[in-house]
PDB file of N, CA and C in Angstrom:
ATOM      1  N   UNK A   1     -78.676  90.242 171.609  1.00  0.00           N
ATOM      2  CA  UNK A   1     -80.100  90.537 171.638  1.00  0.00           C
ATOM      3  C   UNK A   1     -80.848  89.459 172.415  1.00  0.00           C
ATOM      4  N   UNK A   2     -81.962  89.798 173.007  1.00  0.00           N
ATOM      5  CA  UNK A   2     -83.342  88.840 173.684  1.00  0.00           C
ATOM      6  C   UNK A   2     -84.130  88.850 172.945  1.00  0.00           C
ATOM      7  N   UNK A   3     -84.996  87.595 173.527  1.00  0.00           N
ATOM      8  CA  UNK A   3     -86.009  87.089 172.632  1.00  0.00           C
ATOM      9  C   UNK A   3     -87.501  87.481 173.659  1.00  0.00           C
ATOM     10  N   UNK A   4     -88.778  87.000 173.189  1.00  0.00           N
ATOM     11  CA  UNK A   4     -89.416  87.094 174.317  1.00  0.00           C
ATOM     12  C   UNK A   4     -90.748  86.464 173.608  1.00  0.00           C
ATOM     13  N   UNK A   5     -91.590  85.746 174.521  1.00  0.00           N
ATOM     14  CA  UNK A   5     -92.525  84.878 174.441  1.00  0.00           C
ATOM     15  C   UNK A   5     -93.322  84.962 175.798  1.00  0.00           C
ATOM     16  N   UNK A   6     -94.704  84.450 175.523  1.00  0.00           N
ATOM     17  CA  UNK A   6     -95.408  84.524 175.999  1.00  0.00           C
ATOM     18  C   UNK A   6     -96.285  83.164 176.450  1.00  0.00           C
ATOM     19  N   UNK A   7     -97.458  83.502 177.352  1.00  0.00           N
ATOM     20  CA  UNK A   7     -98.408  81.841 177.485  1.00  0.00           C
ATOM     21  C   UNK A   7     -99.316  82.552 178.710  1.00  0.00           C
ATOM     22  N   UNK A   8    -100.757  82.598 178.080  1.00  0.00           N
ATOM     23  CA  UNK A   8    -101.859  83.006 179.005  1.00  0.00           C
ATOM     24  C   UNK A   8    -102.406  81.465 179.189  1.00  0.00           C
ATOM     25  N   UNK A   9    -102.907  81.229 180.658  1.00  0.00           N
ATOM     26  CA  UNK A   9    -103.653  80.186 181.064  1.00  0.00           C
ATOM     27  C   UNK A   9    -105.211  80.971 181.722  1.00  0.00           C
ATOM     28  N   UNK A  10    -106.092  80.413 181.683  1.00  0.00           N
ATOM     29  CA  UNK A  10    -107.053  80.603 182.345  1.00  0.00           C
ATOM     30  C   UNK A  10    -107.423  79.701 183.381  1.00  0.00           C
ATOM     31  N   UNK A  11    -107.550  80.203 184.591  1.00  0.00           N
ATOM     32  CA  UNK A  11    -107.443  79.297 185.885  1.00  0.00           C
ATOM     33  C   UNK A  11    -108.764  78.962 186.305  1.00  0.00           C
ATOM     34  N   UNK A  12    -109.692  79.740 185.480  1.00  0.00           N
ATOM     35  CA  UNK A  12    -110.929  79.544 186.017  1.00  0.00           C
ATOM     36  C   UNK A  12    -111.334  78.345 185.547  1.00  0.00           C
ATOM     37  N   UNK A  13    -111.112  78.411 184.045  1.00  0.00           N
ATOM     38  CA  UNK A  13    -111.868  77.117 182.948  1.00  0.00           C
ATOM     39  C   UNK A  13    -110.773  76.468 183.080  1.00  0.00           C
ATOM     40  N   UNK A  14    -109.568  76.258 183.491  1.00  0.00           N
ATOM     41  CA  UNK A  14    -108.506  75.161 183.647  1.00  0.00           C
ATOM     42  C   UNK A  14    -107.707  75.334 182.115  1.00  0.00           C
ATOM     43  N   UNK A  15    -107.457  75.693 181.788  1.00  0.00           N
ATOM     44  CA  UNK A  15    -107.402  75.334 180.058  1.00  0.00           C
ATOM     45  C   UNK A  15    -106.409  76.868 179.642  1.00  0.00           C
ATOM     46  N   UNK A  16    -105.654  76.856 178.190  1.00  0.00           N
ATOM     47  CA  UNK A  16    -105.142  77.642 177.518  1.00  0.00           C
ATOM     48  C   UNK A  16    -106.341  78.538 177.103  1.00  0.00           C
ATOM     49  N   UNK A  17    -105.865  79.835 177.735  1.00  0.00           N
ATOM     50  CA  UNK A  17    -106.419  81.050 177.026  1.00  0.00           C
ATOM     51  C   UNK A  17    -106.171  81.164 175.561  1.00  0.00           C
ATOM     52  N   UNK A  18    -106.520  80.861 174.675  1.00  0.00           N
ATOM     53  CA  UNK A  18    -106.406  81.058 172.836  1.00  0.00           C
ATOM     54  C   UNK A  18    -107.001  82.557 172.698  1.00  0.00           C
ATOM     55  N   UNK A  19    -106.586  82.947 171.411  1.00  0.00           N
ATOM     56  CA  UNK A  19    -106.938  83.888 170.970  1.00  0.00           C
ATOM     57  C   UNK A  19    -107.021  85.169 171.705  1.00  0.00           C
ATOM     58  N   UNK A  20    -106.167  85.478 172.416  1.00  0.00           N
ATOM     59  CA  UNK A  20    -106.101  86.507 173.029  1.00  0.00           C
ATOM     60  C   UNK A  20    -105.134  87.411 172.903  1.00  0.00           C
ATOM     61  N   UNK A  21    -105.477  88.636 172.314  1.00  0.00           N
ATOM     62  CA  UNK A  21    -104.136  89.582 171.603  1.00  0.00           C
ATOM     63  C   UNK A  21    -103.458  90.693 172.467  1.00  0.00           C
ATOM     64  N   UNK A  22    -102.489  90.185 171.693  1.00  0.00           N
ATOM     65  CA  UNK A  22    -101.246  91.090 172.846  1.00  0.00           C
ATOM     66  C   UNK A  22    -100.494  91.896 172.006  1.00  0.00           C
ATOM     67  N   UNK A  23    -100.289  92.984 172.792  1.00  0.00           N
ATOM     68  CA  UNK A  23     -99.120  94.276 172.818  1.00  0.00           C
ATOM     69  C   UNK A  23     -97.894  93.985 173.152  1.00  0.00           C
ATOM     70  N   UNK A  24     -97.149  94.345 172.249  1.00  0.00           N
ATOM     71  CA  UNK A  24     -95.548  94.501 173.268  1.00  0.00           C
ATOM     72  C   UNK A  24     -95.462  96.148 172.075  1.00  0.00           C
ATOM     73  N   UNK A  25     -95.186  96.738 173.772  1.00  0.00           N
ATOM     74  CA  UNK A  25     -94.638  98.690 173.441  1.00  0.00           C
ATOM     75  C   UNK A  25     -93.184  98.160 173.994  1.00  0.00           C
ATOM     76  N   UNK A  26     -92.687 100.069 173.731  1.00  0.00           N
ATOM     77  CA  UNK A  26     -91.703 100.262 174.227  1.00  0.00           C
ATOM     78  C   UNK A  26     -91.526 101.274 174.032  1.00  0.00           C
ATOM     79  N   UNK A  27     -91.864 102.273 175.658  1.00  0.00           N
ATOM     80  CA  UNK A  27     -92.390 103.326 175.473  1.00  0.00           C
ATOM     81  C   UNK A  27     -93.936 103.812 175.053  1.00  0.00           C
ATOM     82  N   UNK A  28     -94.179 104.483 174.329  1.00  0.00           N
ATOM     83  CA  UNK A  28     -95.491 104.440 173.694  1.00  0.00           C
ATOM     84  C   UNK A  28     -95.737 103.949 172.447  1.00  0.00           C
ATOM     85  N   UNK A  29     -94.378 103.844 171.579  1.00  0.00           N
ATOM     86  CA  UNK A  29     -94.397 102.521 170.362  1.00  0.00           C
ATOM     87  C   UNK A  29     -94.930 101.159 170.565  1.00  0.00           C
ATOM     88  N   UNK A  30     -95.763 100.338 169.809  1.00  0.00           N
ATOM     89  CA  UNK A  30     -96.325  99.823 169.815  1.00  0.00           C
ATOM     90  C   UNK A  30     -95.027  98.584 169.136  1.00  0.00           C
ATOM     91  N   UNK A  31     -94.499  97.933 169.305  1.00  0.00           N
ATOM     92  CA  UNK A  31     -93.316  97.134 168.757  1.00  0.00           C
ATOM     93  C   UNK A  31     -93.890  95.753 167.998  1.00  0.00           C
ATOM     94  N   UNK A  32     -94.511  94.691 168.998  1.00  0.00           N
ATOM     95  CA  UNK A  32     -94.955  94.232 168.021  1.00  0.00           C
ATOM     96  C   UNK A  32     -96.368  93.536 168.734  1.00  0.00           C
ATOM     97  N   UNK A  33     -97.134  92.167 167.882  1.00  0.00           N
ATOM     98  CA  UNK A  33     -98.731  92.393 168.044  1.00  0.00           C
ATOM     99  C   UNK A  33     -98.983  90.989 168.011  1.00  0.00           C
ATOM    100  N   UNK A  34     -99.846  90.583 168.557  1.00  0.00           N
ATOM    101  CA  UNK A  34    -100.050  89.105 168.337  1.00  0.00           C
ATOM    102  C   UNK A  34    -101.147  88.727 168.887  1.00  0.00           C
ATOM    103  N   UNK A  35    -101.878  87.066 168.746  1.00  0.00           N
ATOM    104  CA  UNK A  35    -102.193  86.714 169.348  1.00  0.00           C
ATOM    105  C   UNK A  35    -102.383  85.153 170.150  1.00  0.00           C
ATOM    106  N   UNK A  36    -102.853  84.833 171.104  1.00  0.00           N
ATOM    107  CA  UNK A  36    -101.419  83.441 171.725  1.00  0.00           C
ATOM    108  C   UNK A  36    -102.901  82.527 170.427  1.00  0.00           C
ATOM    109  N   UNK A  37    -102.079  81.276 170.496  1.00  0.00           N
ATOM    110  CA  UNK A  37    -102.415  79.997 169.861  1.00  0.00           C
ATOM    111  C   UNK A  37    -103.489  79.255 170.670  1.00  0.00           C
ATOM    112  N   UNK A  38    -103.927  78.205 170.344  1.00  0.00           N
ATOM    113  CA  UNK A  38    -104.713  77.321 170.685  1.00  0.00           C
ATOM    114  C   UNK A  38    -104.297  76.308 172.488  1.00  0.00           C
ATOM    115  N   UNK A  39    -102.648  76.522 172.168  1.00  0.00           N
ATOM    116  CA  UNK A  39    -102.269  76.352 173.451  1.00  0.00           C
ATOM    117  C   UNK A  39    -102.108  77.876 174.216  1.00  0.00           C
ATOM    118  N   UNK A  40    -102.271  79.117 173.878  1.00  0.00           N
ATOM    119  CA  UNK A  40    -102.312  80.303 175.013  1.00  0.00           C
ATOM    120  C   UNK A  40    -101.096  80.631 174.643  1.00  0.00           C
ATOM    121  N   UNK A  41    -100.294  80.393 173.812  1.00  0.00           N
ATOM    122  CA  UNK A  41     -98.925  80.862 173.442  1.00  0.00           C
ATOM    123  C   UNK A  41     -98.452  81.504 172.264  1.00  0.00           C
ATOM    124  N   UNK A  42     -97.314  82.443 172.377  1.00  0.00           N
ATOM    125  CA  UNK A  42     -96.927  83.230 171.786  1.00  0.00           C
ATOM    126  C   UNK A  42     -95.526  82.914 171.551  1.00  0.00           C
ATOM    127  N   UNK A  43     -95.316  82.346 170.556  1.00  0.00           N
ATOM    128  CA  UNK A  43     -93.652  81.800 170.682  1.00  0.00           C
ATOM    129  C   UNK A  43     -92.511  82.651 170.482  1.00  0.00           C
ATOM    130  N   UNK A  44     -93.160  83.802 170.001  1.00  0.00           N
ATOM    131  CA  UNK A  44     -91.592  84.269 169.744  1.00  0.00           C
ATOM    132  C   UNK A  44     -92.322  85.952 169.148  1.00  0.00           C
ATOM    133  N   UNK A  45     -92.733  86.338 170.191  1.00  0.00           N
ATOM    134  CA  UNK A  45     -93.896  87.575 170.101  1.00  0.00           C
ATOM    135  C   UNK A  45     -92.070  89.031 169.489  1.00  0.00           C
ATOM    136  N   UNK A  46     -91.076  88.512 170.491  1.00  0.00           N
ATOM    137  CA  UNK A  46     -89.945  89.489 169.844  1.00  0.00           C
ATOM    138  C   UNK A  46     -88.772  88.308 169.798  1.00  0.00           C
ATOM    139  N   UNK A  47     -88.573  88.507 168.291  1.00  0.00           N
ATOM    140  CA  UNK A  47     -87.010  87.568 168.209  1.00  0.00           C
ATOM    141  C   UNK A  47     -85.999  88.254 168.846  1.00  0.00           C
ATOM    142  N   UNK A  48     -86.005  89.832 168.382  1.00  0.00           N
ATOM    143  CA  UNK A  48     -84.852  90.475 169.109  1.00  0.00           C
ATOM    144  C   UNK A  48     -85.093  91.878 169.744  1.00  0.00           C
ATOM    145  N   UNK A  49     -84.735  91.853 171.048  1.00  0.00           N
ATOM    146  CA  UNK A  49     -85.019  93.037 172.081  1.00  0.00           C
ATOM    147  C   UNK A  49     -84.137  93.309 172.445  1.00  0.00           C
ATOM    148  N   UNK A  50     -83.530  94.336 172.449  1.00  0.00           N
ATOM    149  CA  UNK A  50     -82.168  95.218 173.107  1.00  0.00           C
ATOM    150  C   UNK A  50     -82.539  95.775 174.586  1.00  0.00           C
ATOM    151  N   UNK A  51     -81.651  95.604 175.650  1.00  0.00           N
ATOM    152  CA  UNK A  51     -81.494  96.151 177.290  1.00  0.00           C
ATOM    153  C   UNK A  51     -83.081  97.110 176.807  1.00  0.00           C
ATOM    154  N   UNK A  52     -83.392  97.334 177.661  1.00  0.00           N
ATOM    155  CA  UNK A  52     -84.395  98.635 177.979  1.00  0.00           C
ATOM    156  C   UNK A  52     -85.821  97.830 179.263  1.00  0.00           C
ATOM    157  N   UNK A  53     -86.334  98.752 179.152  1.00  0.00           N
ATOM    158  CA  UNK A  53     -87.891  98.606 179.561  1.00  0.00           C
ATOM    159  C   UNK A  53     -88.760  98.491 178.863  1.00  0.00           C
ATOM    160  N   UNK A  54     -89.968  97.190 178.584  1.00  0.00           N
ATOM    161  CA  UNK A  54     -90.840  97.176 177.976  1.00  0.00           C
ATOM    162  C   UNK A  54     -92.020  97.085 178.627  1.00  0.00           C
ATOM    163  N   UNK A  55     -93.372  96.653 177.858  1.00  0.00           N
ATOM    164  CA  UNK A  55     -94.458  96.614 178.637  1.00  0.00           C
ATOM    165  C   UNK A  55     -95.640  96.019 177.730  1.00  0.00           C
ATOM    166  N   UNK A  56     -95.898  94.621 178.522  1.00  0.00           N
ATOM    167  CA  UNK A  56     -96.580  93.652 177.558  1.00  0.00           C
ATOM    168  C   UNK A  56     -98.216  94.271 177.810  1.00  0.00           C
ATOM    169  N   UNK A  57     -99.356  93.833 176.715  1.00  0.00           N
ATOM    170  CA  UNK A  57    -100.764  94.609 176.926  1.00  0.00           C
ATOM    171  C   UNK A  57    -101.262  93.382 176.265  1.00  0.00           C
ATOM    172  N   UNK A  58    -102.168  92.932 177.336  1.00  0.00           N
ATOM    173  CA  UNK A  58    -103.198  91.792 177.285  1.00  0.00           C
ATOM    174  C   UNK A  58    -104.677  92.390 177.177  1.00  0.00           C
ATOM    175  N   UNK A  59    -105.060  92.333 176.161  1.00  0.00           N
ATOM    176  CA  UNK A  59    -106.708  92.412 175.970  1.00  0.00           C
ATOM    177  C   UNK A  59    -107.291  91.445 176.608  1.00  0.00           C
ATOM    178  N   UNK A  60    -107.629  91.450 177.484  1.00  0.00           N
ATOM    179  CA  UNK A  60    -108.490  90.607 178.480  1.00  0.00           C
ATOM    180  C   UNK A  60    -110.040  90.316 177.958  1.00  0.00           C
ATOM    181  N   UNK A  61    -110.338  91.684 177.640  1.00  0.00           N
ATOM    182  CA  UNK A  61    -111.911  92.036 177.147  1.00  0.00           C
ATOM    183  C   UNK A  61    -112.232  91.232 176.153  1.00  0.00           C
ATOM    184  N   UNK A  62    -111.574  91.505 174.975  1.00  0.00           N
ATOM    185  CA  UNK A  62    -111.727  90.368 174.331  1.00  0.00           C
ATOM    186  C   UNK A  62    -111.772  88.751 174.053  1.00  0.00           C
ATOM    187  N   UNK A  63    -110.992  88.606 175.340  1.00  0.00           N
ATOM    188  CA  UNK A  63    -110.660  87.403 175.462  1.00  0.00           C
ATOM    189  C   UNK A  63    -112.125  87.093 176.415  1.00  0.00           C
ATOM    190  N   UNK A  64    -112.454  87.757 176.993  1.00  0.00           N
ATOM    191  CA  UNK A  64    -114.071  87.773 178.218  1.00  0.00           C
ATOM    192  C   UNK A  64    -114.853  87.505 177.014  1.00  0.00           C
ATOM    193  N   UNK A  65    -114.948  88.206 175.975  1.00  0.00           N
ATOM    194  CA  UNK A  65    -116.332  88.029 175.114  1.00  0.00           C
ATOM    195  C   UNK A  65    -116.209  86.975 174.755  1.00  0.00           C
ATOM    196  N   UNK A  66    -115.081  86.665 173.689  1.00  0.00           N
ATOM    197  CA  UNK A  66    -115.639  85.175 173.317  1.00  0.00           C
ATOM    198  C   UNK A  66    -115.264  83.935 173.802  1.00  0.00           C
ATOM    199  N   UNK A  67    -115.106  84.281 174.898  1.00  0.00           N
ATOM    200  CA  UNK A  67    -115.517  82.847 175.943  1.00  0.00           C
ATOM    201  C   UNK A  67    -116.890  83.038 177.115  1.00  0.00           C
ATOM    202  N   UNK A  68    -117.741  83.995 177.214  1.00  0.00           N
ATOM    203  CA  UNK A  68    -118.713  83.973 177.419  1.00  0.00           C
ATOM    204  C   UNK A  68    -118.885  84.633 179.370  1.00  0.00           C
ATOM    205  N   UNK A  69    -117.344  84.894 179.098  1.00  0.00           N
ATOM    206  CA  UNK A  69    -116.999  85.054 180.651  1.00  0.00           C
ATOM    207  C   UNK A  69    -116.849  86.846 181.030  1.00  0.00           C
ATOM    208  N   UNK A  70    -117.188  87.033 182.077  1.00  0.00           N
ATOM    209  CA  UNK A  70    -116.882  88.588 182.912  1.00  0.00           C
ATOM    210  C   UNK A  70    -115.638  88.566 183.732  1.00  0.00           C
ATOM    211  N   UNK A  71    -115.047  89.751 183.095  1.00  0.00           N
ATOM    212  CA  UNK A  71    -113.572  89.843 184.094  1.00  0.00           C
ATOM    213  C   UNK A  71    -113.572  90.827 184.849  1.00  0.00           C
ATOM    214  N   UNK A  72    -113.343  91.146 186.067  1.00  0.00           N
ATOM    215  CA  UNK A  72    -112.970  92.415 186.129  1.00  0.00           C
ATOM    216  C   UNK A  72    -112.056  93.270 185.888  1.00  0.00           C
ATOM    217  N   UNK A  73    -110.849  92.807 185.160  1.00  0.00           N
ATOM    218  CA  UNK A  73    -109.856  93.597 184.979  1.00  0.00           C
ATOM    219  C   UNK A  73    -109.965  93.340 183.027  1.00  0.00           C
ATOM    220  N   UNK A  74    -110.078  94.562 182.362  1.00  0.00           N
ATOM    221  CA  UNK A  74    -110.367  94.203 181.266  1.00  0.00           C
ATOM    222  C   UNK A  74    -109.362  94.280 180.242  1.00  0.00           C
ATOM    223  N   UNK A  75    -108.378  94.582 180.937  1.00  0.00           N
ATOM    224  CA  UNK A  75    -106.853  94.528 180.438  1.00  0.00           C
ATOM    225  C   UNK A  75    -105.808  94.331 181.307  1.00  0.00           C
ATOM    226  N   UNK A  76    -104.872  93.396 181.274  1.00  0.00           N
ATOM    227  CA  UNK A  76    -103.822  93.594 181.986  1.00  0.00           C
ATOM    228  C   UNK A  76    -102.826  93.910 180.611  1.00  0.00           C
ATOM    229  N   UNK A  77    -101.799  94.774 182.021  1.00  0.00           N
ATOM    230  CA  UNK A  77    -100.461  95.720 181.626  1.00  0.00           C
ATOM    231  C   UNK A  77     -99.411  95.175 182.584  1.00  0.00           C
ATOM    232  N   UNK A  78     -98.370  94.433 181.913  1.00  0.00           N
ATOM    233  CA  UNK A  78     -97.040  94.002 182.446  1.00  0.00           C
ATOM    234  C   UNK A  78     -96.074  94.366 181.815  1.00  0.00           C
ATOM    235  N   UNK A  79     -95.410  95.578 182.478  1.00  0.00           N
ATOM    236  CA  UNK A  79     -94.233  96.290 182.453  1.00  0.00           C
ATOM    237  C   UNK A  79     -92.715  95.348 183.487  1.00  0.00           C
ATOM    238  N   UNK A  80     -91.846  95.573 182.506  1.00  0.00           N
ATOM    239  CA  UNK A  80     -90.710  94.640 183.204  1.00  0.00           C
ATOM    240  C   UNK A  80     -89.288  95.062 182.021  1.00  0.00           C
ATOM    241  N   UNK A  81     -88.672  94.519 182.623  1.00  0.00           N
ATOM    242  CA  UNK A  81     -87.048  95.105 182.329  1.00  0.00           C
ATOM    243  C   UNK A  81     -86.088  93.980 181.403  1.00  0.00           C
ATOM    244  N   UNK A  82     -85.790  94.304 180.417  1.00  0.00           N
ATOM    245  CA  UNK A  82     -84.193  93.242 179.563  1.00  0.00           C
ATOM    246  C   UNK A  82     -83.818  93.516 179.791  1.00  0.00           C
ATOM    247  N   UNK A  83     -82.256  92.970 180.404  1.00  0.00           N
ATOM    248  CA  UNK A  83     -80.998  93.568 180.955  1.00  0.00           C
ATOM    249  C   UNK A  83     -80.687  92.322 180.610  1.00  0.00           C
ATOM    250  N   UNK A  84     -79.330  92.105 179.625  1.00  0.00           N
ATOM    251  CA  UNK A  84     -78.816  90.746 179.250  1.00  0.00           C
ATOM    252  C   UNK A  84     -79.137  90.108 178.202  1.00  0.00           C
ATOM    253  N   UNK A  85     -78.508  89.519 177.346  1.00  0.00           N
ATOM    254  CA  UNK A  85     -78.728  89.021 176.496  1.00  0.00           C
ATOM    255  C   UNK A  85     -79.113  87.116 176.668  1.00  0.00           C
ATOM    256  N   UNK A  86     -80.543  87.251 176.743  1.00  0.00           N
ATOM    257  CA  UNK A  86     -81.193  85.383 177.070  1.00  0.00           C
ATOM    258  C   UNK A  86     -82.693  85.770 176.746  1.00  0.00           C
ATOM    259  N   UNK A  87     -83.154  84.692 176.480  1.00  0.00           N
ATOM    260  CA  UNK A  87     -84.553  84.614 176.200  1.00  0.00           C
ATOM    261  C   UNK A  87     -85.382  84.781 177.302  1.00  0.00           C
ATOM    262  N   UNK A  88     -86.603  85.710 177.404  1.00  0.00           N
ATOM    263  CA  UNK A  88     -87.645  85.727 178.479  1.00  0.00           C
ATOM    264  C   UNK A  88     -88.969  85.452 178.238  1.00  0.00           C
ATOM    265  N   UNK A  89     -89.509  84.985 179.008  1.00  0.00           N
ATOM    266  CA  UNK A  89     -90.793  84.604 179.035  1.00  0.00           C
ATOM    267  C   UNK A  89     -91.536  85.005 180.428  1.00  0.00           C
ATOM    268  N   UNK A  90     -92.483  85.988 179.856  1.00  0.00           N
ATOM    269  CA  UNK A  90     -93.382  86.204 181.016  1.00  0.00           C
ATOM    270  C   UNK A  90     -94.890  85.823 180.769  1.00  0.00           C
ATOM    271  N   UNK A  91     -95.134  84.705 181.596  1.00  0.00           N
ATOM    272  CA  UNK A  91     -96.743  83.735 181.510  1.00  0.00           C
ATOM    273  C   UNK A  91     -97.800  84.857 182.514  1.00  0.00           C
ATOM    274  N   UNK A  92     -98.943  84.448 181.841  1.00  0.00           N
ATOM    275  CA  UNK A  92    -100.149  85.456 182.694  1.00  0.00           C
ATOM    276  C   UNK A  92    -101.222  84.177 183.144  1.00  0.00           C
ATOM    277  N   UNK A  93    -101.270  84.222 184.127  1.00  0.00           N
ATOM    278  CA  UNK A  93    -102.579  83.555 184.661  1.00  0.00           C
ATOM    279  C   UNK A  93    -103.969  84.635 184.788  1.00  0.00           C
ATOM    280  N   UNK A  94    -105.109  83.732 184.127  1.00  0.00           N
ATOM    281  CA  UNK A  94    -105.934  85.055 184.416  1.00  0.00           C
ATOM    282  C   UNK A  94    -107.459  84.328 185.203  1.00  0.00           C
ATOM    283  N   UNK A  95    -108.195  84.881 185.825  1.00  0.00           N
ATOM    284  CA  UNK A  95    -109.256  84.620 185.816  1.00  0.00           C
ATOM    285  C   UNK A  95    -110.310  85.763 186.506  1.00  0.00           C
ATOM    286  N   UNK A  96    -111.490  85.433 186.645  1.00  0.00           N
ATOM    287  CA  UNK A  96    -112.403  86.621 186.347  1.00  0.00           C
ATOM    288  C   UNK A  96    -111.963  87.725 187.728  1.00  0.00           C
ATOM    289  N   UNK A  97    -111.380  87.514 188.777  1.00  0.00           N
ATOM    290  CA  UNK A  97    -111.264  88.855 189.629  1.00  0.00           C
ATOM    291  C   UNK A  97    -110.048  88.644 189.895  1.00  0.00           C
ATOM    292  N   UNK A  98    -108.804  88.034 189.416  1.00  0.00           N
ATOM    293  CA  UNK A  98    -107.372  87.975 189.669  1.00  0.00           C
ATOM    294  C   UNK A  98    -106.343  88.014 188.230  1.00  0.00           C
ATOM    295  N   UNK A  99    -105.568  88.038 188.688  1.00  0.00           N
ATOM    296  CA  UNK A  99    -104.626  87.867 187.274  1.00  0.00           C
ATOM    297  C   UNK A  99    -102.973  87.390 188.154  1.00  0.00           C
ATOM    298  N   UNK A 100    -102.358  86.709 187.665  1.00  0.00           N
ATOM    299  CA  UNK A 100    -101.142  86.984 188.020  1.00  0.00           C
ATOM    300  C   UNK A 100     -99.766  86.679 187.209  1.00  0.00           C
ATOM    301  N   UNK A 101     -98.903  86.985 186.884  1.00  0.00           N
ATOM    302  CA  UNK A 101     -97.613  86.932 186.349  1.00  0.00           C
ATOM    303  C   UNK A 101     -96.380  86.710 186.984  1.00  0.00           C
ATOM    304  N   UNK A 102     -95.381  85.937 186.150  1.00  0.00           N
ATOM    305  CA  UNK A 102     -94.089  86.090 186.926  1.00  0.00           C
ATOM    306  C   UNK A 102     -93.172  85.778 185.528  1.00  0.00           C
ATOM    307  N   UNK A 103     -91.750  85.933 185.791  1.00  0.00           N
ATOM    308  CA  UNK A 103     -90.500  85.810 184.844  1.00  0.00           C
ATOM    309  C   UNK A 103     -90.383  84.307 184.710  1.00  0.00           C
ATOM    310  N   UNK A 104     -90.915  83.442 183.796  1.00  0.00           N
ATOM    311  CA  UNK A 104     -90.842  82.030 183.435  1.00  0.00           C
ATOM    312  C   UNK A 104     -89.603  82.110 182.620  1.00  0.00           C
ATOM    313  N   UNK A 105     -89.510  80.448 182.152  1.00  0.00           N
ATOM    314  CA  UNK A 105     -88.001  80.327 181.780  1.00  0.00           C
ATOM    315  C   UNK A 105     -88.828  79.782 180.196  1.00  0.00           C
TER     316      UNK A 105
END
């Protein structure tokens, strides 16, 4: 089995995105729910994930209100693949008209 974790930064304010709640589906199941910490992190959002396709869901919006900020994207959706048994981590950079992600270690 895989594990999987998370870590939103905000690039605008320099600093850990806190309190910002996340989705992990699979499929249209909703698997499991969280939201990152004071450092923007999610340590262990799935202890165990079997091969498939999932798809992480960042409330952005919420995370815009109570920091006082406008995003334009008011959710990001990162869909991506387990194949193998190792721990993954996919980090989100966000700020008000960009976002970006990649497969961290």
């Amino acid at each position: 089995m895989s594990s999987l974790s998370t870590h939103v930064l905000d690039t605008a304010l320099g600093r850990p995105a806190a309190r910002v709640p996340v989705r992990l589906y699979d499929g249209d199941v909703i698997r499991a729910t969280g939201a990152t910490d004071d450092d923007g992190r999610i340590a262990e959002l799935a202890p165990e994930l079997a091969a498939g396709t999932y798809r992480l869901w960042f409330d952005v919006a919420t995370y815009a209100k109570e920091t006082g900020q406008d995003f334009f994207f008011p959710e990001v959706s990162v869909t991506f693949t387990v194949a193998g048994e190792r721990h993954y981590h996919v980090p989100l950079l966000l700020s008000p008209f960009a976002f970006s992600t990649y497969r961290g270690s």
